[in-house]
N, C-alpha and C. Protein backbone atom coordinates (compact mmCIF):
# COMPACT_ATOMS: atom_id res chain seq x y z
N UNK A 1 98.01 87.66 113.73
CA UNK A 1 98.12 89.08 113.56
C UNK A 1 97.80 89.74 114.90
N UNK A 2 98.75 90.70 115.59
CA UNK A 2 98.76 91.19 117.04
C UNK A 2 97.63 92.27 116.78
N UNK A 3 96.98 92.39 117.27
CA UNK A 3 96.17 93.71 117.68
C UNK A 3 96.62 94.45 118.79
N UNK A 4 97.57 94.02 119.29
CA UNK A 4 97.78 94.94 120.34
C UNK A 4 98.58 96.96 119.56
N UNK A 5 98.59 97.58 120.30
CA UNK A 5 98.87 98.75 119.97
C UNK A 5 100.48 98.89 119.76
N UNK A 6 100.82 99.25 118.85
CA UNK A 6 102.22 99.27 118.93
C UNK A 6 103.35 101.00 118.82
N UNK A 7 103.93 101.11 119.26
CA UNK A 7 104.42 101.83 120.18
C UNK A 7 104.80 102.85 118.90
N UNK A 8 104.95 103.35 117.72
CA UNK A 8 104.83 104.03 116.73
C UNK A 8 103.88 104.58 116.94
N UNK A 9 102.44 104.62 117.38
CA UNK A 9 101.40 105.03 117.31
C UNK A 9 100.34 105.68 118.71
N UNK A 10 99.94 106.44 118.79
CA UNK A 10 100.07 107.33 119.81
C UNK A 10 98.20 106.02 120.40
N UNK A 11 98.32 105.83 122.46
CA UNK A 11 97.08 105.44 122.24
C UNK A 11 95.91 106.82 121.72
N UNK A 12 94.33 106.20 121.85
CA UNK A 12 93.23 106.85 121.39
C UNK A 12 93.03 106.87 122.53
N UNK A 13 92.57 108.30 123.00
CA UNK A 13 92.74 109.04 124.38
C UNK A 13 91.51 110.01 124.42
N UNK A 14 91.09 110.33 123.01
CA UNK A 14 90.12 111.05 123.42
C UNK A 14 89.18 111.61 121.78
N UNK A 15 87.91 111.74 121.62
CA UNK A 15 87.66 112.34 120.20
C UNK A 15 88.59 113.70 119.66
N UNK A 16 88.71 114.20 120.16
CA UNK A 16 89.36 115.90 119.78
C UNK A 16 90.89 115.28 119.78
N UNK A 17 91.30 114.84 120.43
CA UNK A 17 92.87 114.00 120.03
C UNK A 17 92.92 113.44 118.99
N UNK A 18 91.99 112.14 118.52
CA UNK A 18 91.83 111.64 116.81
C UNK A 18 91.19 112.82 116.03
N UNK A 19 90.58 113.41 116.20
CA UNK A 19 89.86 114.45 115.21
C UNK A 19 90.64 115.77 115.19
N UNK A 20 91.29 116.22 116.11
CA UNK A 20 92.31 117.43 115.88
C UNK A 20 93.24 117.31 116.34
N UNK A 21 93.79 116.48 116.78
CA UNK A 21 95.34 116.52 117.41
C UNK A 21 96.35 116.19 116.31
N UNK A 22 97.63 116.07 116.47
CA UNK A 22 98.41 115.76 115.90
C UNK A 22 99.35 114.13 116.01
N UNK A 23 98.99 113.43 117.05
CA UNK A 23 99.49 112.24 116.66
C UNK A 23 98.92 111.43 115.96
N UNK A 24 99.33 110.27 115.29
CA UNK A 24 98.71 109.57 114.54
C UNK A 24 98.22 108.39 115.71
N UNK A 25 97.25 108.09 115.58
CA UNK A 25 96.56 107.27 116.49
C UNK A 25 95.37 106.18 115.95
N UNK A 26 95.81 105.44 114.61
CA UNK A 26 95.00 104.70 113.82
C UNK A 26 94.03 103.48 114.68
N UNK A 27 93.15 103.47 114.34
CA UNK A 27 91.97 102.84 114.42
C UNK A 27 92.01 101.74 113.53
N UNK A 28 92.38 100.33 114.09
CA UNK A 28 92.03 98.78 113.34
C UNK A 28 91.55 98.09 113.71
N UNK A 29 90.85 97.54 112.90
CA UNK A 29 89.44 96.81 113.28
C UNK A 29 90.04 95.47 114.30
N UNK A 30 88.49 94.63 114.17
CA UNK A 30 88.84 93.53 115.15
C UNK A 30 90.05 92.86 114.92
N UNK A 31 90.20 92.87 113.29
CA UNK A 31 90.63 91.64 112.79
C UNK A 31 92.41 92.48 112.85
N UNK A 32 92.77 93.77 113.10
CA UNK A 32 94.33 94.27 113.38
C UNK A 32 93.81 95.41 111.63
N UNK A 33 92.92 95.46 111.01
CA UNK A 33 93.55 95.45 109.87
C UNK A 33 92.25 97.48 109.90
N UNK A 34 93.60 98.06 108.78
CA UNK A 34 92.31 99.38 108.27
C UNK A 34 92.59 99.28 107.07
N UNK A 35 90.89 99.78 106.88
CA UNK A 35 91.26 100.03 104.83
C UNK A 35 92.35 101.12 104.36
N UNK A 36 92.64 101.10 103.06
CA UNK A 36 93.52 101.83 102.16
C UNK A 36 92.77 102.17 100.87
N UNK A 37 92.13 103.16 100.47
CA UNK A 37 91.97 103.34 99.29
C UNK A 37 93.34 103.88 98.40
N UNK A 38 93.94 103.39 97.10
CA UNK A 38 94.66 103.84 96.70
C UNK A 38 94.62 104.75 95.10
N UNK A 39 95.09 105.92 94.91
CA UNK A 39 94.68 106.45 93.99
C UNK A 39 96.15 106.85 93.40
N UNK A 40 96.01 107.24 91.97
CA UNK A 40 97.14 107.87 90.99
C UNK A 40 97.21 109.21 91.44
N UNK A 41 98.85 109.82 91.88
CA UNK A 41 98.85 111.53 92.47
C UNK A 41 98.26 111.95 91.37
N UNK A 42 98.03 111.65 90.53
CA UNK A 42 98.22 112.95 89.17
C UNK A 42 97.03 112.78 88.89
N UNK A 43 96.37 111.51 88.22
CA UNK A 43 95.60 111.86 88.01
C UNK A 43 93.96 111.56 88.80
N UNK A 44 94.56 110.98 90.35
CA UNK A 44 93.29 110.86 91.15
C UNK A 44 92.50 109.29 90.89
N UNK A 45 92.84 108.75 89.69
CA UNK A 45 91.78 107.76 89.70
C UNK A 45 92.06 106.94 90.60
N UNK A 46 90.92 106.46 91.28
CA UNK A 46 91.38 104.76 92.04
C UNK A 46 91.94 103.70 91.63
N UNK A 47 93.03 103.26 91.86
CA UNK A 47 93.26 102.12 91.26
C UNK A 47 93.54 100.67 92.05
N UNK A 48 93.28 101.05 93.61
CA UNK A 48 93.05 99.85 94.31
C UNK A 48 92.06 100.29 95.94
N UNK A 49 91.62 98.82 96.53
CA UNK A 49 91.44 99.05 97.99
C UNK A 49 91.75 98.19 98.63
N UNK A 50 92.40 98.18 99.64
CA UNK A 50 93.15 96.92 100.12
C UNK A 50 92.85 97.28 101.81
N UNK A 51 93.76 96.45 102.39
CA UNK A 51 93.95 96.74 103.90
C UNK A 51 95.59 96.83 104.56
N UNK A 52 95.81 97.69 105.61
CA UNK A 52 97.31 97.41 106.06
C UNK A 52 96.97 97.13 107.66
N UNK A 53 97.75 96.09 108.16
CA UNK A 53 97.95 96.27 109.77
C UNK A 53 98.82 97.39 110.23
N UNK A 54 99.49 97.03 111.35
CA UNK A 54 100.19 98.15 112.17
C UNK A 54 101.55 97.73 111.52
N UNK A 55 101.92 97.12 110.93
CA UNK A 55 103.15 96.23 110.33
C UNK A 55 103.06 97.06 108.98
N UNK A 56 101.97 96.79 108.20
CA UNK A 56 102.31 97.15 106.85
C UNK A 56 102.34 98.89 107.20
N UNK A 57 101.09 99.50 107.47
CA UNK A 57 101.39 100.63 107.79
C UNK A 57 102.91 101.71 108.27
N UNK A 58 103.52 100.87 109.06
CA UNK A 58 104.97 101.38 109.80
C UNK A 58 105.95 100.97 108.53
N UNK A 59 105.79 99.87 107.59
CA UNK A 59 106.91 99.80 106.28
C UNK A 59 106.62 100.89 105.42
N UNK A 60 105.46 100.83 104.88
CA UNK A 60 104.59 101.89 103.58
C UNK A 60 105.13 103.22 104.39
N UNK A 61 105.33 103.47 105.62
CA UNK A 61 105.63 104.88 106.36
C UNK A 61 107.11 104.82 106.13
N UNK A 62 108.41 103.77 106.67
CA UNK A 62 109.25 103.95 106.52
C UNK A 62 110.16 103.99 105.09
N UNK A 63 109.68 103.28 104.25
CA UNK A 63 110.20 103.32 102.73
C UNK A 63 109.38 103.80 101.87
N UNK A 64 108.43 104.25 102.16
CA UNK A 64 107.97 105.49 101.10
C UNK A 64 107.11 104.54 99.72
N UNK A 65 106.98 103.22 100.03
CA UNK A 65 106.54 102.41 98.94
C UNK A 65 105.22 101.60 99.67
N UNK A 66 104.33 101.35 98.92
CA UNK A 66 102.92 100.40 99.30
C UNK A 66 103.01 99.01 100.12
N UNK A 67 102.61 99.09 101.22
CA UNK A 67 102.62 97.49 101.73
C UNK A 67 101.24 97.65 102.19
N UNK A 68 100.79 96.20 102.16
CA UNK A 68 99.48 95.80 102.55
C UNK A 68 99.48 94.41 103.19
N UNK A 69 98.26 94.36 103.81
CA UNK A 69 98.22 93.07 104.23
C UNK A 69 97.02 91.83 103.38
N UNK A 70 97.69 91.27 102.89
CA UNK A 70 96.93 90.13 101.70
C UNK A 70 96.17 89.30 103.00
N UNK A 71 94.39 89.37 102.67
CA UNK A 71 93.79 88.82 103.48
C UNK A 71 93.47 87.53 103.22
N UNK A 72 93.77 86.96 101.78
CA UNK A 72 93.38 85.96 101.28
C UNK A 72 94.73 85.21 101.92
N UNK A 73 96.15 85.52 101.64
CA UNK A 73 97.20 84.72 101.92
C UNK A 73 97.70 84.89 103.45
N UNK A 74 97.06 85.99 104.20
CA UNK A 74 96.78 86.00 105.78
C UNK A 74 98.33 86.43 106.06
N UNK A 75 98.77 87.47 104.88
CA UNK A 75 100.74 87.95 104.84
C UNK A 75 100.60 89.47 104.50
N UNK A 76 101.88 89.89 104.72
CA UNK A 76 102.30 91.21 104.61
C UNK A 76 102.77 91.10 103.14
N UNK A 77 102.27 92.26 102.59
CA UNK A 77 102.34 92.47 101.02
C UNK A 77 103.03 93.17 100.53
N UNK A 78 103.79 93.43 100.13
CA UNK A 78 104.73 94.56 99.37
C UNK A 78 104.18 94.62 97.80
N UNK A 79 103.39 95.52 97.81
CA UNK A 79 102.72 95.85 96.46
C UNK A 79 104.17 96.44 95.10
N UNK A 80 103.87 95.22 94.52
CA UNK A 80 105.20 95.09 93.30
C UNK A 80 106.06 94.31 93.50
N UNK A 81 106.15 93.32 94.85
CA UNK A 81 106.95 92.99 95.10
C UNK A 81 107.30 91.59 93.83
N UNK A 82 106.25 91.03 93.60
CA UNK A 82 106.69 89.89 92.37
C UNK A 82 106.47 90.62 91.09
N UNK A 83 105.82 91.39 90.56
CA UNK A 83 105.19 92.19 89.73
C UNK A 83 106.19 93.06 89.19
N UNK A 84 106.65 93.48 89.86
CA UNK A 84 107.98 94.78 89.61
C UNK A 84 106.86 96.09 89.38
N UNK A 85 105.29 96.47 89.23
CA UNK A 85 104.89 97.29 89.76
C UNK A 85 104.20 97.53 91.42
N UNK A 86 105.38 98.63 91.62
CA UNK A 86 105.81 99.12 93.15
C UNK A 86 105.50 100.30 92.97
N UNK A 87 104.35 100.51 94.28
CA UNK A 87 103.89 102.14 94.66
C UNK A 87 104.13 103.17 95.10
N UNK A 88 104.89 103.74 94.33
CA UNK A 88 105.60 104.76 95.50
C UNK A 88 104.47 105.69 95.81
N UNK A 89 104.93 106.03 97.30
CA UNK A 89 104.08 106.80 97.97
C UNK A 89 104.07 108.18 97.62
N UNK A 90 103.43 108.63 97.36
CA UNK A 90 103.47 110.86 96.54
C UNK A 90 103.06 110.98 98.01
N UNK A 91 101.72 110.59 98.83
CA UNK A 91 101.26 111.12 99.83
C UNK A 91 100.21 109.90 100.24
N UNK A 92 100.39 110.02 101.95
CA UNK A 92 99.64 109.31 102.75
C UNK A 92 98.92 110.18 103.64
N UNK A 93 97.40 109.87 103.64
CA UNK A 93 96.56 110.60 104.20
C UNK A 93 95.55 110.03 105.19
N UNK A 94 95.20 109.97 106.33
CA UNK A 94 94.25 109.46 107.38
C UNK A 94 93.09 110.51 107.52
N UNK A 95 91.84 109.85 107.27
CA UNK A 95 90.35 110.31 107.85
C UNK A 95 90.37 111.04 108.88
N UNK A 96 89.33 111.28 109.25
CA UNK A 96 89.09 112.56 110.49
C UNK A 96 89.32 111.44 111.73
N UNK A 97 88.49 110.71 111.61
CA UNK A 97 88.42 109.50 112.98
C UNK A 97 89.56 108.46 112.82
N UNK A 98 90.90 108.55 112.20
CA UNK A 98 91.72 107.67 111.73
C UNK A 98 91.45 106.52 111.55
N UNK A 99 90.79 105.75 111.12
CA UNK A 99 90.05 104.73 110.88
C UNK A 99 90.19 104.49 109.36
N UNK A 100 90.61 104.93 108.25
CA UNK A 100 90.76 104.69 107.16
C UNK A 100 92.29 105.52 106.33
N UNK A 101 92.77 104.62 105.75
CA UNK A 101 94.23 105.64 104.99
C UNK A 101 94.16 106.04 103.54
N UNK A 102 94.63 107.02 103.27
CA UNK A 102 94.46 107.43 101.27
C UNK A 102 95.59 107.32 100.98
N UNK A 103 96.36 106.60 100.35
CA UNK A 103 97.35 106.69 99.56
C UNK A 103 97.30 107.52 98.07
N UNK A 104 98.27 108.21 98.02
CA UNK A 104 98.13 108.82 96.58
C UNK A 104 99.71 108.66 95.84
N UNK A 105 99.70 107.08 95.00
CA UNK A 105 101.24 106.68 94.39
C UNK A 105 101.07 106.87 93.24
N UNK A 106 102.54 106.90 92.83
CA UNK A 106 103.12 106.51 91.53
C UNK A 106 103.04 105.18 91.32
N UNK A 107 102.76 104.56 89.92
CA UNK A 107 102.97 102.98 89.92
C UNK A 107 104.23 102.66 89.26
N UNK A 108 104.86 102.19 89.54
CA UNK A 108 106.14 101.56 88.51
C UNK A 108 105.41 100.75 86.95
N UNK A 109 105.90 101.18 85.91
CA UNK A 109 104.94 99.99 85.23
C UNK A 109 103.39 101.00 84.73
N UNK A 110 102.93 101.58 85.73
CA UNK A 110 101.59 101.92 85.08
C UNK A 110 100.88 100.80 85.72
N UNK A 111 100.92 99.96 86.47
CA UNK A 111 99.35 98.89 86.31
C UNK A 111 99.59 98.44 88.36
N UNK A 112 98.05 98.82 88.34
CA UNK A 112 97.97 98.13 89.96
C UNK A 112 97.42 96.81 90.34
N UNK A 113 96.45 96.38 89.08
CA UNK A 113 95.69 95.30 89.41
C UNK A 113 96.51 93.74 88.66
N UNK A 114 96.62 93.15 89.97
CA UNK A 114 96.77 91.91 89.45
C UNK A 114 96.26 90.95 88.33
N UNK A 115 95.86 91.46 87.82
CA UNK A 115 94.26 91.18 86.96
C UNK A 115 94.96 91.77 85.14
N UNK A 116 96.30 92.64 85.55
CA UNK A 116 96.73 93.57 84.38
C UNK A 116 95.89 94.44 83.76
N UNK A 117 95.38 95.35 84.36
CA UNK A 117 94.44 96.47 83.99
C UNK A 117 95.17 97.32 84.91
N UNK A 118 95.19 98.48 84.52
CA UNK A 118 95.63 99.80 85.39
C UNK A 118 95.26 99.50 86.66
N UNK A 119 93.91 99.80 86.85
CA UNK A 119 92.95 99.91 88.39
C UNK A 119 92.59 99.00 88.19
N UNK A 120 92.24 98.81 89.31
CA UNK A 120 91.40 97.78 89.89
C UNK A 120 89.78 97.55 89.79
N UNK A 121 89.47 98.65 89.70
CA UNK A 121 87.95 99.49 89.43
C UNK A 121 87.91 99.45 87.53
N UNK A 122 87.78 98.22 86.65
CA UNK A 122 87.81 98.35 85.70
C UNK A 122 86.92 97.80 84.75
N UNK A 123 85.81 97.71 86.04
CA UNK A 123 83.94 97.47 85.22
C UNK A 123 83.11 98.73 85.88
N UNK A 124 82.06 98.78 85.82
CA UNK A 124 81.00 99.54 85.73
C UNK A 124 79.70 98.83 85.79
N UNK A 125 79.20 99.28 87.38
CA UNK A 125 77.95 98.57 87.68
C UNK A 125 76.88 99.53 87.30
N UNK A 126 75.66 98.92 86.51
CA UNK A 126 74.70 99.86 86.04
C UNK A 126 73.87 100.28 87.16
N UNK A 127 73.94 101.95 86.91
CA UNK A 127 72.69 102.23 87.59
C UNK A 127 71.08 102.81 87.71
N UNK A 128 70.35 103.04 88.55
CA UNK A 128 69.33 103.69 87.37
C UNK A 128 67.75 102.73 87.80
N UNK A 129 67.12 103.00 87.55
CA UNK A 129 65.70 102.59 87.64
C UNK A 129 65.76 100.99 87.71
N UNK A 130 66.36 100.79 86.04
CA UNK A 130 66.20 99.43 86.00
C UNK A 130 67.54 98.82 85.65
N UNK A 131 68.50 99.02 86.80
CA UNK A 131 69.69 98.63 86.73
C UNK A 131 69.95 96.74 87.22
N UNK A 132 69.02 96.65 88.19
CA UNK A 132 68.77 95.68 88.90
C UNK A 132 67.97 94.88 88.54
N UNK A 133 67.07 95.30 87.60
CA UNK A 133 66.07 94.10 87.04
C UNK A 133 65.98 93.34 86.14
N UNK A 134 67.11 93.17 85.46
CA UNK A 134 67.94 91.95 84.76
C UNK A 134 68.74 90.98 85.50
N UNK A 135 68.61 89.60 85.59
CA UNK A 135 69.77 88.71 86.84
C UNK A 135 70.13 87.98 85.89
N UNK A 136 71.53 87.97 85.93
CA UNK A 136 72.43 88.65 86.77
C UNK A 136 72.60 89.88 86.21
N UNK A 137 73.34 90.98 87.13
CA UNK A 137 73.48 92.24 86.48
C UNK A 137 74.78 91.93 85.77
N UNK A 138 74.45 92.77 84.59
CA UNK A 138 76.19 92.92 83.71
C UNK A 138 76.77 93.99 83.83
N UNK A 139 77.98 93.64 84.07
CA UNK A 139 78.83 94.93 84.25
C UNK A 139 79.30 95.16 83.08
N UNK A 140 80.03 96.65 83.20
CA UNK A 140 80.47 97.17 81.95
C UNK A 140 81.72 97.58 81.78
N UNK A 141 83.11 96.83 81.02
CA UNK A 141 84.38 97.03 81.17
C UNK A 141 84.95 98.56 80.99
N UNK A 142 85.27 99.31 81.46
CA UNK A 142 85.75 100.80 81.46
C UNK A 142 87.02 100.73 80.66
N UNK A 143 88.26 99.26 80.91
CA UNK A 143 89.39 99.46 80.74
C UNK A 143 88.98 98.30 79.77
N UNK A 144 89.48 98.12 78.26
CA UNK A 144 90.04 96.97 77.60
C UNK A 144 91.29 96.47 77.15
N UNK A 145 92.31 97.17 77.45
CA UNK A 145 93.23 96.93 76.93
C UNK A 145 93.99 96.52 78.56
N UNK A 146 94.88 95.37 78.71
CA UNK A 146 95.73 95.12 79.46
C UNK A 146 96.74 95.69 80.06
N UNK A 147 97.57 96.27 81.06
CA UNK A 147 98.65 96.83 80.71
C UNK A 147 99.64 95.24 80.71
N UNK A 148 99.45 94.78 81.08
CA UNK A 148 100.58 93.51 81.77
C UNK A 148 99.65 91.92 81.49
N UNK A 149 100.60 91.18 80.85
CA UNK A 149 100.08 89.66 80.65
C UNK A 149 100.03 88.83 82.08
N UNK A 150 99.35 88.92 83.27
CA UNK A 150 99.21 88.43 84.25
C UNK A 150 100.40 87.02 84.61
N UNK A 151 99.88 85.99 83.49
CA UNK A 151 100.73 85.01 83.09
C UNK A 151 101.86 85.13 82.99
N UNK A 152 102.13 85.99 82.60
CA UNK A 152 103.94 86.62 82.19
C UNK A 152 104.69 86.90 83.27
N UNK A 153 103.87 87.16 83.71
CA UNK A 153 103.98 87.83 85.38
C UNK A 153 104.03 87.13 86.57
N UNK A 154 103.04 86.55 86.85
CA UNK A 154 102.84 85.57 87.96
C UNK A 154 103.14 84.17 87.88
N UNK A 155 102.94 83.55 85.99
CA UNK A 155 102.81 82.27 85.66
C UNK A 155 101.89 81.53 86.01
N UNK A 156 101.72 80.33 86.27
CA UNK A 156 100.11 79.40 86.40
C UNK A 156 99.66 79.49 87.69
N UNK A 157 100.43 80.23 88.34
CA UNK A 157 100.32 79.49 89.94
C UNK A 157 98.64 79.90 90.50
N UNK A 158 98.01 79.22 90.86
CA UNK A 158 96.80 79.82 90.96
C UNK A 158 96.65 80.84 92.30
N UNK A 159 95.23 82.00 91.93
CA UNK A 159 96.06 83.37 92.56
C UNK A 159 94.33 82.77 93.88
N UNK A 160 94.86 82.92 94.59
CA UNK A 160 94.06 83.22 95.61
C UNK A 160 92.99 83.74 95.91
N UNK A 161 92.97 84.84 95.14
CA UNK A 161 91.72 85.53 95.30
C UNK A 161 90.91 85.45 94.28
N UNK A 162 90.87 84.41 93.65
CA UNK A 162 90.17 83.70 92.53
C UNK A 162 89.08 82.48 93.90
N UNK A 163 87.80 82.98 92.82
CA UNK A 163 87.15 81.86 93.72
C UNK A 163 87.24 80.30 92.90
């Protein structure tokens, strides 16, 4: 994965240039890569967080649909691409210090998580005095119902980001 700067993207020249200027001038870490939080336009919830390089970033910009970079399979991702749920982009948004992106899509399908739950965010860590003083902590499912049979979907192949 190149880290070098690629020519879509304006260099970082100065704070008041990333913080008020108008070119886009993204900030990626060591590894080439910035986060993505991704949320539903409508109704805001989160339903993923991923990462894009300068690659996925410049596709998700030119076709208007989600790409990421899969850190587990060390590849460029086209979110839906086996799934047939594909993100279209409503709006892409960068932080003050460009260092982080907001996506706000449509899902094809309804479901973002590989997992077949809407979101991705579909437990609930307790909090609170004595949230922590039970081991292990239990989380608490928000979503129970599936949208998508994973299996149906992907088939056996084992998924990667399974430990």
């Amino acid at each position: 994965m190149s880290t070098s700067r690629d020519a879509a993207f304006a260099a970082r020249k100065s704070v008041e240039q990333v913080e008020e200027g108008v070119e886009l001038a993204p900030k990626f870490d060591q590894e080439g890569l910035i986060p993505v939080i991704t949320t539903d336009h409508e109704s805001g919830e989160v339903l993923m967080h991923g990462y894009m390089t300068a690659e996925a970033l410049k596709r998700t910009m030119e076709t208007g649909e989600a790409h990421y970079f899969s850190r587990s399979r060390k590849a460029l991702w086209h979110k839906g691409a086996t799934s047939g749920f594909v993100q279209r982009v409503k709006s892409m948004l960068i932080d003050d210090d460009q260092d982080a992106v907001w996506l706000r899509v449509e899902v094809a399908g309804g479901a973002s998580c590989h997992v077949g739950y809407r979101s991705c965010f579909y437990r609930r860590v307790p909090t609170g005095p004595d949230a922590a003083k039970a081991a292990p902590v239990r989380l608490e499912f928000t979503e129970t119902e599936r949208v998508f049979d994973p299996k149906e979907v992907y088939g056996d192949a084992p998924n990667p980001t399974r430990l």
